[in-house]
Protein backbone atom coordinates (compact mmCIF):
# COMPACT_ATOMS: atom_id res chain seq x y z
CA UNK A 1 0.52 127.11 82.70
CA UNK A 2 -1.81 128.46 85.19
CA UNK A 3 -4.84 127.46 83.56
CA UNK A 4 -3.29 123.35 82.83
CA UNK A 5 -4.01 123.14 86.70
CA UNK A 6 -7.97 123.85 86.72
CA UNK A 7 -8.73 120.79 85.18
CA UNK A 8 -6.42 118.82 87.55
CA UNK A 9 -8.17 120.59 90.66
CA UNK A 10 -11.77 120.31 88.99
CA UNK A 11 -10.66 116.51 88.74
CA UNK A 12 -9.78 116.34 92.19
CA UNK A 13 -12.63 118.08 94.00
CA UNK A 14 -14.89 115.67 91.33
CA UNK A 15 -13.42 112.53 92.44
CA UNK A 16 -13.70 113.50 96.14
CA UNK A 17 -17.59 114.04 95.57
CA UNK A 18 -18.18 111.07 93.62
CA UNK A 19 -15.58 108.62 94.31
CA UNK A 20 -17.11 106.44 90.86
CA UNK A 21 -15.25 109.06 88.50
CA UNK A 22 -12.02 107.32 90.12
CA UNK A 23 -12.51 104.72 87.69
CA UNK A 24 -11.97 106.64 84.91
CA UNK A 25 -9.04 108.80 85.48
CA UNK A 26 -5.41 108.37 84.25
CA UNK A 27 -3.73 105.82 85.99
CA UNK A 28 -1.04 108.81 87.39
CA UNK A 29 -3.86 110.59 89.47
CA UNK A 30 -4.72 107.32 90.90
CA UNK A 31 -1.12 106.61 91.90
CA UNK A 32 -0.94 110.15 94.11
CA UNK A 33 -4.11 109.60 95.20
CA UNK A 34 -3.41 105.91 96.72
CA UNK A 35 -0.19 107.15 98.46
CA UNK A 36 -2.35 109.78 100.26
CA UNK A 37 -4.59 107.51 101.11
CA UNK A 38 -2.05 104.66 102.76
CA UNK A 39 -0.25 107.57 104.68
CA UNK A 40 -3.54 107.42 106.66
CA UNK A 41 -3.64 103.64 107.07
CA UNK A 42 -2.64 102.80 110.59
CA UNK A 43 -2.72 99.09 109.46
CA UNK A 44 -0.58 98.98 106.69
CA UNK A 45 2.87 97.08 106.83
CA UNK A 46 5.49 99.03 105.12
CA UNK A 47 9.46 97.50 103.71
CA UNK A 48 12.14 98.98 102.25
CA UNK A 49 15.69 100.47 102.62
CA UNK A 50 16.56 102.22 105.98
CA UNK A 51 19.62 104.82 105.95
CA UNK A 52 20.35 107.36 108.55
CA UNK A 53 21.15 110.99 108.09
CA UNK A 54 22.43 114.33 110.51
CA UNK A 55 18.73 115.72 112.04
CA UNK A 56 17.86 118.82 112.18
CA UNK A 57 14.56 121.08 111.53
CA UNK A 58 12.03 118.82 110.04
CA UNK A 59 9.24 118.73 107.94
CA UNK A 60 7.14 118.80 111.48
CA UNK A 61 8.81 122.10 112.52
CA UNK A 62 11.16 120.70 115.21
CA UNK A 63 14.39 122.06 115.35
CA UNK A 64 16.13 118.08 116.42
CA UNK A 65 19.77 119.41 115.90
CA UNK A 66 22.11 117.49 118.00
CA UNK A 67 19.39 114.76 118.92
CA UNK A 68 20.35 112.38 116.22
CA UNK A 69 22.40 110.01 118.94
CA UNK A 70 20.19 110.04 121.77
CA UNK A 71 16.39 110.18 119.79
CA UNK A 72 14.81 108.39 118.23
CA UNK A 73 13.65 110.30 115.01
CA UNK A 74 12.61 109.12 111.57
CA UNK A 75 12.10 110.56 108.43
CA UNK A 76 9.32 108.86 106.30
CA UNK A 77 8.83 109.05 102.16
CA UNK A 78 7.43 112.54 100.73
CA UNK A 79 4.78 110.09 99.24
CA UNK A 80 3.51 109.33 102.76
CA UNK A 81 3.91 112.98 104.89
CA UNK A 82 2.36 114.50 102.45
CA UNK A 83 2.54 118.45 102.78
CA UNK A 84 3.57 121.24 105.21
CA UNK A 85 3.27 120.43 109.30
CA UNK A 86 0.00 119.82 109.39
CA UNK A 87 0.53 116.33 107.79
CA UNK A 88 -1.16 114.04 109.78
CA UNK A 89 2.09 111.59 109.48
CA UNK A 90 3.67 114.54 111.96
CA UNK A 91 4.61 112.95 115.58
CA UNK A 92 2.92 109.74 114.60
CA UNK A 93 5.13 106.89 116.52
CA UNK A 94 6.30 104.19 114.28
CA UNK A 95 7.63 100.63 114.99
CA UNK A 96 10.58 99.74 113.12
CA UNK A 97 11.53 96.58 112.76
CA UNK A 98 15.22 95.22 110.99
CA UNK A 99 15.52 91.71 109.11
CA UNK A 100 17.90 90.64 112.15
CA UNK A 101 14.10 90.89 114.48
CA UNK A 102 15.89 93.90 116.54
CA UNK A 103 13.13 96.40 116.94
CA UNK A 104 12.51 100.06 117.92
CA UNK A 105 9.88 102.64 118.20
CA UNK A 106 10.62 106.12 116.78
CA UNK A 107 8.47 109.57 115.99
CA UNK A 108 8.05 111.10 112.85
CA UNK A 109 9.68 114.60 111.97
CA UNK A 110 10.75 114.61 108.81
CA UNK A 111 9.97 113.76 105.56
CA UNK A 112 12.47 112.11 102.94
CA UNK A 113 12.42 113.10 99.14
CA UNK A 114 14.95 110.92 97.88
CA UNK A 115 13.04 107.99 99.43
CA UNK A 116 10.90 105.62 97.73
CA UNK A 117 7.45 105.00 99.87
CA UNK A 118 8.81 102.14 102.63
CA UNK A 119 12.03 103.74 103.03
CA UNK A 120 12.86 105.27 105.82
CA UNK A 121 15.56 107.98 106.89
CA UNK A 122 16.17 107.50 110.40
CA UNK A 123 18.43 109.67 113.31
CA UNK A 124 21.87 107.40 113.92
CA UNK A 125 20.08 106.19 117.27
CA UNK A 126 17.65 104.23 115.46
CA UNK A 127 20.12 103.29 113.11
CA UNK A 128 22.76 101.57 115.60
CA UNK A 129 19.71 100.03 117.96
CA UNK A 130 18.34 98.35 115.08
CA UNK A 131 21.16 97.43 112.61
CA UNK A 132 24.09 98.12 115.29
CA UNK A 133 27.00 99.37 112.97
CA UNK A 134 27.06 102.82 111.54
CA UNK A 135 29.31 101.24 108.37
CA UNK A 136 26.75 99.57 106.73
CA UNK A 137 24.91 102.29 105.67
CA UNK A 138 21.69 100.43 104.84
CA UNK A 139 19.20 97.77 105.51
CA UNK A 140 16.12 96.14 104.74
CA UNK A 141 13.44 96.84 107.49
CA UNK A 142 9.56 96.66 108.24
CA UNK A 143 7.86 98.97 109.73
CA UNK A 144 4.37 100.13 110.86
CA UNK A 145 2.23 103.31 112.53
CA UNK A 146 1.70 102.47 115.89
């Protein structure tokens, strides 16, 4: 199994040098290597579900336990933040903005696996200044790194 993963790393560092080999790889690699890339876009426009969840230690390394009613914290796709604390998606301020036109700023410091890349996972704070009820568990936002 160890050795299925040189190819995939040889790929990688290939690409990186000569961005033309792209082209030709399986349309998979290009996927992952798109959603890396748009994690860094400060311009792009993100939708999709938002939910709200109990914080605690993040992705980031901050131990937010207790802070979900009076912060405003967010937790972003595992698509997006990418890997470990040194993501750069890691205390990046975010504007949120809910169908209804209520909108908030909030800081990354989390990451959320179960989300799909515009979702968002976001402290109960966010949740009740944007959508203002608790009960409905979910809604369609927009969002963007500010």
């Amino acid at each position: 199994m160890k050795t299925a993963s040189i190819p995939l790393v040889a790929f990688f560092v290939g690409a990186l040098a000569c961005p033309r080999a792209l082209k030709h790889a399986p349309a998979e690699f290009k996927f992952h290597l798109a959603t890396n890339i748009n994690a860094r876009d400060d311009k792009a426009q993100y939708h999709g579900d938002m939910t709200y969840y109990e914080v605690g230690v993040g992705a980031c390394g901050h131990d937010d336990s207790g802070q979900g009613s009076v912060q405003n914290i967010v937790a972003v796709s595992a698509a997006l933040m990418g890997e470990g604390p040194s993501t750069n998606m890691c205390n990046r301020k975010i504007s949120i903005k809910g169908d209804n036109g209520k909108e908030v700023t909030a800081v990354i410091r989390d990451k959320c696996p179960s989300c799909d890349e515009g979702a968002l996972d976001v402290s109960e704070k966010v949740f009740k200044d944007v959508v203002g009820d608790l009960g409905v568990g979910r809604a369609k936002v927009s969002w963007t790194v500010i």
